[in-house]
PDB file of N, CA and C in Angstrom:
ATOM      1  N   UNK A   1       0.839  -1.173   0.000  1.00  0.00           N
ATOM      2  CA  UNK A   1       0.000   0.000   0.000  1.00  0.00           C
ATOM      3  C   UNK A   1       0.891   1.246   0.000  1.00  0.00           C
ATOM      4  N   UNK A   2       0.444   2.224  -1.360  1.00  0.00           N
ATOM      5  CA  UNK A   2       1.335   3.361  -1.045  1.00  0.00           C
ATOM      6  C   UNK A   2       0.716   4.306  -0.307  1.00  0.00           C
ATOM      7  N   UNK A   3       1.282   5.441   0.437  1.00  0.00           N
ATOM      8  CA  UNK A   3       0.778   6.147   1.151  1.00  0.00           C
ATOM      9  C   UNK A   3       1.148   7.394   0.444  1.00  0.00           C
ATOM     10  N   UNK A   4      -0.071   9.191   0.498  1.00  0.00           N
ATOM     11  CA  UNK A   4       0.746  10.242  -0.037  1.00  0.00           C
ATOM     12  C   UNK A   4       0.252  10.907   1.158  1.00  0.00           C
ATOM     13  N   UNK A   5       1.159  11.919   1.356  1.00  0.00           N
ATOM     14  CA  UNK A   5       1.568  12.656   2.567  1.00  0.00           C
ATOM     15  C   UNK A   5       1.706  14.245   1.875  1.00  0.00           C
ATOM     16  N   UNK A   6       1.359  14.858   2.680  1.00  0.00           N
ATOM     17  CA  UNK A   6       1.899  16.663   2.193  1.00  0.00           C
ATOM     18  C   UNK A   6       2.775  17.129   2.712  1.00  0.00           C
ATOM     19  N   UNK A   7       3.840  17.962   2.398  1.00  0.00           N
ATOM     20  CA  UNK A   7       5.145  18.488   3.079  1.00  0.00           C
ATOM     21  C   UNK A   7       4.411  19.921   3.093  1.00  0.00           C
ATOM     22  N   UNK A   8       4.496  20.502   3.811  1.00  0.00           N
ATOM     23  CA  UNK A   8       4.607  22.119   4.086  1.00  0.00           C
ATOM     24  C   UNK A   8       5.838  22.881   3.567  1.00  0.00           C
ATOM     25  N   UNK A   9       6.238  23.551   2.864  1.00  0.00           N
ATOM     26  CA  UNK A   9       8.049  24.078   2.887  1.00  0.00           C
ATOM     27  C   UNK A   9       7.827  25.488   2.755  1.00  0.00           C
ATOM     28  N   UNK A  10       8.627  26.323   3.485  1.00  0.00           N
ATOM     29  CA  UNK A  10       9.017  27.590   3.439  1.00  0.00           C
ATOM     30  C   UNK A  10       9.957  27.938   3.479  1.00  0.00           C
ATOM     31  N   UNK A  11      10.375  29.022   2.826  1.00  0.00           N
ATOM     32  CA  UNK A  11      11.952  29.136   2.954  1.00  0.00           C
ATOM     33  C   UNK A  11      12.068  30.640   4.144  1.00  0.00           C
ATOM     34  N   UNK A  12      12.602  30.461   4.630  1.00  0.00           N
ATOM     35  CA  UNK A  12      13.226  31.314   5.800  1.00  0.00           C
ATOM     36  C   UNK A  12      14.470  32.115   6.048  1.00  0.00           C
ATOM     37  N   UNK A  13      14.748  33.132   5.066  1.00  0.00           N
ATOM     38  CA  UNK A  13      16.162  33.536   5.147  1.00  0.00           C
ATOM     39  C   UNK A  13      16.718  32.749   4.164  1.00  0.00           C
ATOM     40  N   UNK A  14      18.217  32.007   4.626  1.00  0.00           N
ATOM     41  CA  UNK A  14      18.609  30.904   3.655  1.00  0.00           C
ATOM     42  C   UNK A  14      18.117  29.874   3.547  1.00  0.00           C
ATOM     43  N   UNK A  15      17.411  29.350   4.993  1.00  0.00           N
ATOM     44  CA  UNK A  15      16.724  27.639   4.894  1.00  0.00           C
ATOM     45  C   UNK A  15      15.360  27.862   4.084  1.00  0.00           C
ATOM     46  N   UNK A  16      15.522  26.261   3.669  1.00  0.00           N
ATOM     47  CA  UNK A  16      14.047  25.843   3.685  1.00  0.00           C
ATOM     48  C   UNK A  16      13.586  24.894   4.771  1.00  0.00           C
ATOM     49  N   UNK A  17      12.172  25.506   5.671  1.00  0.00           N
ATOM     50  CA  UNK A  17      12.164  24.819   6.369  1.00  0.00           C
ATOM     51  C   UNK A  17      10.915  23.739   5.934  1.00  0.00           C
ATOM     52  N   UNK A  18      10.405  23.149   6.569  1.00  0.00           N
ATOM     53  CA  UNK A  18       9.432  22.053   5.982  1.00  0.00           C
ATOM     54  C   UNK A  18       8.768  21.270   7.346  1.00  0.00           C
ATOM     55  N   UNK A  19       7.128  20.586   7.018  1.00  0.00           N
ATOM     56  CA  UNK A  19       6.742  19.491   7.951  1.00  0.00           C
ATOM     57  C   UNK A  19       5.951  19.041   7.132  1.00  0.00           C
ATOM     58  N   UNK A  20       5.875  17.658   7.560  1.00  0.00           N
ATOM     59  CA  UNK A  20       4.641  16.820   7.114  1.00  0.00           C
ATOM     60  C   UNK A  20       3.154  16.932   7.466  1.00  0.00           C
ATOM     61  N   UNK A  21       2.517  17.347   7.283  1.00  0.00           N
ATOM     62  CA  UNK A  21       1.066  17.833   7.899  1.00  0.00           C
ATOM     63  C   UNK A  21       0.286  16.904   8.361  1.00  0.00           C
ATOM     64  N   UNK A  22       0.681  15.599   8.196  1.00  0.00           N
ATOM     65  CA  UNK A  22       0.020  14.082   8.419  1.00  0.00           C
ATOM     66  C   UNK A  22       0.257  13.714  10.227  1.00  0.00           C
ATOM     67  N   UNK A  23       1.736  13.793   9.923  1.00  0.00           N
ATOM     68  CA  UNK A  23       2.887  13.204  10.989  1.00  0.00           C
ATOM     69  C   UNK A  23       3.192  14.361  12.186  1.00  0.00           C
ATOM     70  N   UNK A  24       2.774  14.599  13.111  1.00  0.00           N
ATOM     71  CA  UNK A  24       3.622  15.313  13.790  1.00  0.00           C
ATOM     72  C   UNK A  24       5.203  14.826  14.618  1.00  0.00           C
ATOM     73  N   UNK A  25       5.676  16.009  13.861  1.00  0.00           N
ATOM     74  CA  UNK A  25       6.788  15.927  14.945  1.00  0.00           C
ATOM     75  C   UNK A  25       7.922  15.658  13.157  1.00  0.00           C
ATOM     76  N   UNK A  26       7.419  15.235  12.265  1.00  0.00           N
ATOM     77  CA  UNK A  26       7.940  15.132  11.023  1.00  0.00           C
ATOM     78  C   UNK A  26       8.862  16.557  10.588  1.00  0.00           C
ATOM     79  N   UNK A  27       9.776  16.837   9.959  1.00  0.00           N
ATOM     80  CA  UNK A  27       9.837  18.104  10.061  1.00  0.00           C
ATOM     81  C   UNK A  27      11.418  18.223   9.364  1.00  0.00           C
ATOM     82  N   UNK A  28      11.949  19.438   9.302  1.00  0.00           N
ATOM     83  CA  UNK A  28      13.403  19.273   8.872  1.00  0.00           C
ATOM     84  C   UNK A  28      13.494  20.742   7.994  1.00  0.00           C
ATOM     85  N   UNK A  29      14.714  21.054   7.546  1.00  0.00           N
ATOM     86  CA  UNK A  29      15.629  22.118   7.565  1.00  0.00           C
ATOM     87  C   UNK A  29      16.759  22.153   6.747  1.00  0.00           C
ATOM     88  N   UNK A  30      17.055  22.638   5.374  1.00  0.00           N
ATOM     89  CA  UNK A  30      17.774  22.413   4.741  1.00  0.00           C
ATOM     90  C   UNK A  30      18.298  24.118   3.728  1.00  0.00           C
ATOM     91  N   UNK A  31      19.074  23.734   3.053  1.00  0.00           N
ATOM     92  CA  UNK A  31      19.678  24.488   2.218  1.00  0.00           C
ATOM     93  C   UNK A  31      19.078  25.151   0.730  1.00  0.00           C
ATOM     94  N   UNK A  32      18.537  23.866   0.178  1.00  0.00           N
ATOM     95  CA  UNK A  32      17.657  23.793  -0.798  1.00  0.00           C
ATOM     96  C   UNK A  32      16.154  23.096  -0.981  1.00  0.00           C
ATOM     97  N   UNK A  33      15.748  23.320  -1.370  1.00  0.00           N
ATOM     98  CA  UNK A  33      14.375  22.930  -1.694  1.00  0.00           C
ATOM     99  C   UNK A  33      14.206  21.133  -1.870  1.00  0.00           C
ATOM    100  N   UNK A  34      15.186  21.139  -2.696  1.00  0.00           N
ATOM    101  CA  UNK A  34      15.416  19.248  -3.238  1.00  0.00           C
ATOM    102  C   UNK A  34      16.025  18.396  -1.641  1.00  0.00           C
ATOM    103  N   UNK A  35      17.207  19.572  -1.107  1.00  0.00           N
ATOM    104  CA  UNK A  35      17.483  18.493   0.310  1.00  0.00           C
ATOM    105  C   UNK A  35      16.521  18.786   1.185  1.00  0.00           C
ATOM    106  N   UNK A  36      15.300  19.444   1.286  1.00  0.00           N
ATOM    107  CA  UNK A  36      14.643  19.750   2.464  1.00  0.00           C
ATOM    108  C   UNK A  36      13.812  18.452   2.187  1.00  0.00           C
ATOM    109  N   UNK A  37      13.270  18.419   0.773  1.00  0.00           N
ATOM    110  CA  UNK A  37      12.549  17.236   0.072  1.00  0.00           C
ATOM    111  C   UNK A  37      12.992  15.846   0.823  1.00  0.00           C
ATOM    112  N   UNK A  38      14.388  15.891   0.427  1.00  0.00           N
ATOM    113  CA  UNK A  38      15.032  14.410   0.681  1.00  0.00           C
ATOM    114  C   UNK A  38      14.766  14.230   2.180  1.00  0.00           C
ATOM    115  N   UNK A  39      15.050  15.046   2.874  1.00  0.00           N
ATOM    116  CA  UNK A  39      15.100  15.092   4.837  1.00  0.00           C
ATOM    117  C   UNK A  39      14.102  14.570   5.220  1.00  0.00           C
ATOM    118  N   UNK A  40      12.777  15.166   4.119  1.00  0.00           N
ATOM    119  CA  UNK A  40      10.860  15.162   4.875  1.00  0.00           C
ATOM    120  C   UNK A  40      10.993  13.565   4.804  1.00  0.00           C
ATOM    121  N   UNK A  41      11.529  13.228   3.381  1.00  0.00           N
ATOM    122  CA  UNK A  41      11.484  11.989   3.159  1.00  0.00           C
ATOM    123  C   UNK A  41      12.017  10.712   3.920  1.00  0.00           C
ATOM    124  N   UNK A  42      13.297  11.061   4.087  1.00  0.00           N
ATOM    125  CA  UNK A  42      13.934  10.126   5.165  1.00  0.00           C
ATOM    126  C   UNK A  42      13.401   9.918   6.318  1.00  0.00           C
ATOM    127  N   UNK A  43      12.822  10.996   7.460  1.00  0.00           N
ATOM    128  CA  UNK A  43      12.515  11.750   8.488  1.00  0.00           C
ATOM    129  C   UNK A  43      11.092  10.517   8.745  1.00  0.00           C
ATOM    130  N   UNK A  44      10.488  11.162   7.414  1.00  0.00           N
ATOM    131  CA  UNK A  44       8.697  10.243   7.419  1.00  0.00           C
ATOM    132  C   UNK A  44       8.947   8.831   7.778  1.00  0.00           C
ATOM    133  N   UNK A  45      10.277   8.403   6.249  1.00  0.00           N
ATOM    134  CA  UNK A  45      10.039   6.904   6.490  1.00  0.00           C
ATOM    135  C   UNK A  45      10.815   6.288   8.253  1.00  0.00           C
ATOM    136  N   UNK A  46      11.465   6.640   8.903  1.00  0.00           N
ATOM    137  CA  UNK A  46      12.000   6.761  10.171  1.00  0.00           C
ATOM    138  C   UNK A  46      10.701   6.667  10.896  1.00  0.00           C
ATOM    139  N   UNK A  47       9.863   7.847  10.680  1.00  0.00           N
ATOM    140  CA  UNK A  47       8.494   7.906  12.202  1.00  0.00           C
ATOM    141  C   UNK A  47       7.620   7.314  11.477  1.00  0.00           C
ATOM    142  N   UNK A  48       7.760   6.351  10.417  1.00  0.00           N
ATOM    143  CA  UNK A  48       6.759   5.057  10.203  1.00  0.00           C
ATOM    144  C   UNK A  48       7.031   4.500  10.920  1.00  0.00           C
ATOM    145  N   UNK A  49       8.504   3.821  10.377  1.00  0.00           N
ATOM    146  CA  UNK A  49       9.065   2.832  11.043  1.00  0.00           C
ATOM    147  C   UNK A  49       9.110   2.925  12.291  1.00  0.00           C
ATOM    148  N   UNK A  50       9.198   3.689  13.332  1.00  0.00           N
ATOM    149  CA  UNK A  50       9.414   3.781  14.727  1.00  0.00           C
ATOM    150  C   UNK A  50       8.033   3.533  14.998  1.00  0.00           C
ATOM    151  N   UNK A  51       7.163   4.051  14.751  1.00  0.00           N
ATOM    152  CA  UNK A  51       5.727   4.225  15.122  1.00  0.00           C
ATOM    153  C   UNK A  51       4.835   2.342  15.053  1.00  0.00           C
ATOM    154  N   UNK A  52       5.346   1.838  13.572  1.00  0.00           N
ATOM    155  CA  UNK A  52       5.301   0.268  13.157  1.00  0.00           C
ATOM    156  C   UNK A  52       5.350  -0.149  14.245  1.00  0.00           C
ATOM    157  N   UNK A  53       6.762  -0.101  14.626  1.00  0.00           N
ATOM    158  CA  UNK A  53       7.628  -0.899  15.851  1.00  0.00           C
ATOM    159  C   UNK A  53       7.090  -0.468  17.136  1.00  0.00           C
ATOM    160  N   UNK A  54       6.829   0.690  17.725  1.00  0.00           N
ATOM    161  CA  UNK A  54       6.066   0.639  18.866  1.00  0.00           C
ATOM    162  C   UNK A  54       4.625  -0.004  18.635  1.00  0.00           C
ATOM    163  N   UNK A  55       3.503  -0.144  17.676  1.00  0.00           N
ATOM    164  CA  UNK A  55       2.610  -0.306  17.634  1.00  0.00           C
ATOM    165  C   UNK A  55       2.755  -1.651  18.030  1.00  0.00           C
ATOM    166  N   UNK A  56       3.658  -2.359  17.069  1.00  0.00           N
ATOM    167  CA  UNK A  56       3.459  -4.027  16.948  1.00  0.00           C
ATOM    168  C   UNK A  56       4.435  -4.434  18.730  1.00  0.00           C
ATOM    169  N   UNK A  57       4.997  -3.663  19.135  1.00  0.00           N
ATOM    170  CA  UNK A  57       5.600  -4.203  20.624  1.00  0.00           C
ATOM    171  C   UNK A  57       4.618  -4.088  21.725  1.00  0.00           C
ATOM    172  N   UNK A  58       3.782  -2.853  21.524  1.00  0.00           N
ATOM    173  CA  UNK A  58       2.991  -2.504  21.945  1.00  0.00           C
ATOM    174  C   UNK A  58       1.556  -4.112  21.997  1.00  0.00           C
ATOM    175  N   UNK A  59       0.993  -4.152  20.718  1.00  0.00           N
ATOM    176  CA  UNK A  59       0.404  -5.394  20.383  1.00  0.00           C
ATOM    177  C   UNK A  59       0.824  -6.642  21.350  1.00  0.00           C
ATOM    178  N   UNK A  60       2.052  -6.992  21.125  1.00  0.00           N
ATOM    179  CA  UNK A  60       2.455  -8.023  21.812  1.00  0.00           C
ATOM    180  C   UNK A  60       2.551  -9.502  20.369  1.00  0.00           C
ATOM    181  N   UNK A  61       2.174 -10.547  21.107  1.00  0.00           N
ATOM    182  CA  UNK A  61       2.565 -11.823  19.653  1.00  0.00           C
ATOM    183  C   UNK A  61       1.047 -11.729  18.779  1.00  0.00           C
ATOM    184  N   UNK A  62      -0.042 -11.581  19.655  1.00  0.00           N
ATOM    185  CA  UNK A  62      -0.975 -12.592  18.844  1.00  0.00           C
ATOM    186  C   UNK A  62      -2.229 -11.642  18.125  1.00  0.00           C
ATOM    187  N   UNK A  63      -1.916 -10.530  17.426  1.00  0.00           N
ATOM    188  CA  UNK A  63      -2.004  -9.810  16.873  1.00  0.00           C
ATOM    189  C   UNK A  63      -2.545 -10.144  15.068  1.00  0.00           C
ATOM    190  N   UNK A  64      -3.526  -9.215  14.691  1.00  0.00           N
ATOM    191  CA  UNK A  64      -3.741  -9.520  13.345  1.00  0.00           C
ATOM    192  C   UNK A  64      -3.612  -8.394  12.382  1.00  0.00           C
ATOM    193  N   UNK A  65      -2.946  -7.826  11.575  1.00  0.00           N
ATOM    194  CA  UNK A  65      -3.141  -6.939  10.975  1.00  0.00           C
ATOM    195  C   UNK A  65      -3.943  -7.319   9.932  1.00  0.00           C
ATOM    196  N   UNK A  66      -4.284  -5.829   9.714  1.00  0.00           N
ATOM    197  CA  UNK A  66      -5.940  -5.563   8.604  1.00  0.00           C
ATOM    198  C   UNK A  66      -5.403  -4.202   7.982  1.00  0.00           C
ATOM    199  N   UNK A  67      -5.453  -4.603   6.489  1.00  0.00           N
ATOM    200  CA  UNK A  67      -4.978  -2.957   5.492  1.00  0.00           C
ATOM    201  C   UNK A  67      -6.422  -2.140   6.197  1.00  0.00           C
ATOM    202  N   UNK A  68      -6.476  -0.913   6.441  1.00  0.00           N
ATOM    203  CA  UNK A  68      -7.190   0.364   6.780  1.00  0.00           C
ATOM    204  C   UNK A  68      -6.790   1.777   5.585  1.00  0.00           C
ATOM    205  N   UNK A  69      -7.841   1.974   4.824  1.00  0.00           N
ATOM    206  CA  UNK A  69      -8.136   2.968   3.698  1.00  0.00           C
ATOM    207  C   UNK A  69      -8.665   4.367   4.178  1.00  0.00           C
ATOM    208  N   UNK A  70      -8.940   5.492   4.448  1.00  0.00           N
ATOM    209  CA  UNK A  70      -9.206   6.467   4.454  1.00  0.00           C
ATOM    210  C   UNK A  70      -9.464   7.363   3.399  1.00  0.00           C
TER     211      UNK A  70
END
């Protein structure tokens, strides 16, 4: 399942700053427009993954996942 997400970006002086509007806490700070891009990107897939991993530790073993659409 792919997921699409919105970045926020503004540039600020020299940075561009940026957040994910989905994710809080997503976020990041760069030079250019393309590395602020790359950061949101890395950043997101990180607080999936962390978020995955607390959910399913959280769960425990005997757990079922189910795809969920919005």
């Amino acid at each position: 399942m792919n997921a699409s997400y919105t970045a926020l970006c503004i540039q600020r002086g020299p940075w561009w700053v940026g957040w994910v509007e989905e994710i809080p806490g997503v976020n990041a700070q760069e030079k250019t427009q393309p590395e602020l891009m790359a950061s949101l990107q890395r950043v997101l897939a990180e607080a999936l993954e962390f978020n995955r991993k607390e959910a399913r530790d959280a769960a425990g073993k005997d757990y079922i996942e189910q795809p969920l659409a919005v």
